[in-house]
C-alpha atoms as a PDB file:
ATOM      1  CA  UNK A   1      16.218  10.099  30.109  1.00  0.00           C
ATOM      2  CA  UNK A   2      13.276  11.774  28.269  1.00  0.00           C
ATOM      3  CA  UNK A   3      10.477   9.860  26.583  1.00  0.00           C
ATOM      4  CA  UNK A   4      11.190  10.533  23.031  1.00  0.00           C
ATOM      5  CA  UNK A   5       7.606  11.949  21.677  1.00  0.00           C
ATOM      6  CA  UNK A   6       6.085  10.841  18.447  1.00  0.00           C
ATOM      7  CA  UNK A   7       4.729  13.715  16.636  1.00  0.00           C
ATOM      8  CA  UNK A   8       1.880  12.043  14.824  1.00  0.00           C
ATOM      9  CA  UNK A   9       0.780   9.993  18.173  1.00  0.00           C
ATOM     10  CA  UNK A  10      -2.196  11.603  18.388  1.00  0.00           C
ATOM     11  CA  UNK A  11      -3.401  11.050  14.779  1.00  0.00           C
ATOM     12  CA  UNK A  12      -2.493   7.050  15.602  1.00  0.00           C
ATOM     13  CA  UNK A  13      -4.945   7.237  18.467  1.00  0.00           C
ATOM     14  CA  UNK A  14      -7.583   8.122  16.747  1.00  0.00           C
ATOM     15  CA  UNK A  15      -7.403   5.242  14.132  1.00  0.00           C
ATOM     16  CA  UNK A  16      -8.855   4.570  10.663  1.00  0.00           C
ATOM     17  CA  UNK A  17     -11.657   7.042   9.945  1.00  0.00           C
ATOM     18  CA  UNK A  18     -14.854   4.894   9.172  1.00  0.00           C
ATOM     19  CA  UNK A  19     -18.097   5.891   6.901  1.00  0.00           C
ATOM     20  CA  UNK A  20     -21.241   4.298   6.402  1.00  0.00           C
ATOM     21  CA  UNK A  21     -22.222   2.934   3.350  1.00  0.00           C
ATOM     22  CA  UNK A  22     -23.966   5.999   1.841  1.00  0.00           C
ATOM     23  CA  UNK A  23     -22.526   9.014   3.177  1.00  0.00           C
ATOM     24  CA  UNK A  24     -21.277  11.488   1.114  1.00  0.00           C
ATOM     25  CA  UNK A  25     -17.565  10.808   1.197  1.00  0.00           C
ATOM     26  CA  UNK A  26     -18.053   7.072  -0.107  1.00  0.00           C
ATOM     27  CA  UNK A  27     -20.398   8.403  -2.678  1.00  0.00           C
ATOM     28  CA  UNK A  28     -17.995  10.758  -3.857  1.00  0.00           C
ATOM     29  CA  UNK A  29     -15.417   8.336  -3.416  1.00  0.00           C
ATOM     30  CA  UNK A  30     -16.320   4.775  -3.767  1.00  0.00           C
ATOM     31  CA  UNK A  31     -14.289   1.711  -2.812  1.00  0.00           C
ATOM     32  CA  UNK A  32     -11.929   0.562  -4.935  1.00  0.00           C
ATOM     33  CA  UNK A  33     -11.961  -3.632  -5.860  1.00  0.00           C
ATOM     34  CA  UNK A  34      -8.802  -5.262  -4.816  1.00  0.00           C
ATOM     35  CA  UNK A  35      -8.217  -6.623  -8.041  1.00  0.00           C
ATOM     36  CA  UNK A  36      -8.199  -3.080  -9.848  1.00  0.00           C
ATOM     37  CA  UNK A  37      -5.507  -1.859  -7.183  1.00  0.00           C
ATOM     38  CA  UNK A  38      -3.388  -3.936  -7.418  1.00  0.00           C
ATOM     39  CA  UNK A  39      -2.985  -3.114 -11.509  1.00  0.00           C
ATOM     40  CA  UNK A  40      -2.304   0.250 -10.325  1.00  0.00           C
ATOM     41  CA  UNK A  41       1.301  -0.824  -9.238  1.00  0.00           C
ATOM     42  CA  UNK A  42       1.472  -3.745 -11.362  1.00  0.00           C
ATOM     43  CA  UNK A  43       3.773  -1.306 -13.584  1.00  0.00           C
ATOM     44  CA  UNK A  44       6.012  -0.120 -10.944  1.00  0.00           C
ATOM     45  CA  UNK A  45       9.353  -2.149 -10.526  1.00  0.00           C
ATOM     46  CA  UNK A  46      10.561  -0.954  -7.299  1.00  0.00           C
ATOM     47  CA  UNK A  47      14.140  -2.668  -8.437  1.00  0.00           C
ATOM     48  CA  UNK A  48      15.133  -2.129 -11.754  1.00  0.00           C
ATOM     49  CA  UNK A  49      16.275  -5.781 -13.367  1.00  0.00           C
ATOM     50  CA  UNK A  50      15.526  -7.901 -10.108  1.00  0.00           C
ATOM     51  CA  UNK A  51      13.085  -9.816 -11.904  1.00  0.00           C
ATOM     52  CA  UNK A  52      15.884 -10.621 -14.546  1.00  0.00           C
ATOM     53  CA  UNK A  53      18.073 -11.429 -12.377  1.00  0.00           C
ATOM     54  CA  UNK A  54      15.992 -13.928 -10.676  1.00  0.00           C
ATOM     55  CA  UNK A  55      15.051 -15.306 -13.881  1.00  0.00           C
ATOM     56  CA  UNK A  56      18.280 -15.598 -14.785  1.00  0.00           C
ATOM     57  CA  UNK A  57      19.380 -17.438 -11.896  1.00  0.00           C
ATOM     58  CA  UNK A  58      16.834 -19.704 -12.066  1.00  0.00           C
ATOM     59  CA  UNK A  59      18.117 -20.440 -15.252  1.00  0.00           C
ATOM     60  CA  UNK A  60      21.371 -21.123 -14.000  1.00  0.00           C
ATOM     61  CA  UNK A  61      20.038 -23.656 -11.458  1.00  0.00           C
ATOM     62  CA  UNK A  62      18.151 -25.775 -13.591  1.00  0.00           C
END
């Protein structure tokens, strides 16, 4: 049996590109606070009505 091969292995070997502080690619693109990011997706409901449903069951339970 063949060793099924990944095609992005080699891009996973190389691992998370790093920068220092003051290079040009953090300057042009600076870090982004935790707290702003996650308002980014705040909006997104990945399942429509799940959090009325759960509301609603709580509801129910109580």
């Amino acid at each position: 049996m063949e060793k099924e091969v990944f095609r992005y292995s080699e891009v996973l070997k190389r691992g998370k590109p790093t920068h220092e502080d003051f290079d040009s690619f953090i300057i042009k693109h600076p870090r982004m606070p935790l707290e702003k990011r996650a308002k980014i997706f705040l909006p997104f409901d990945a399942l429509k009505g799940f959090s009325e449903e759960l509301a609603l069951r709580e509801q129910n339970n109580l």
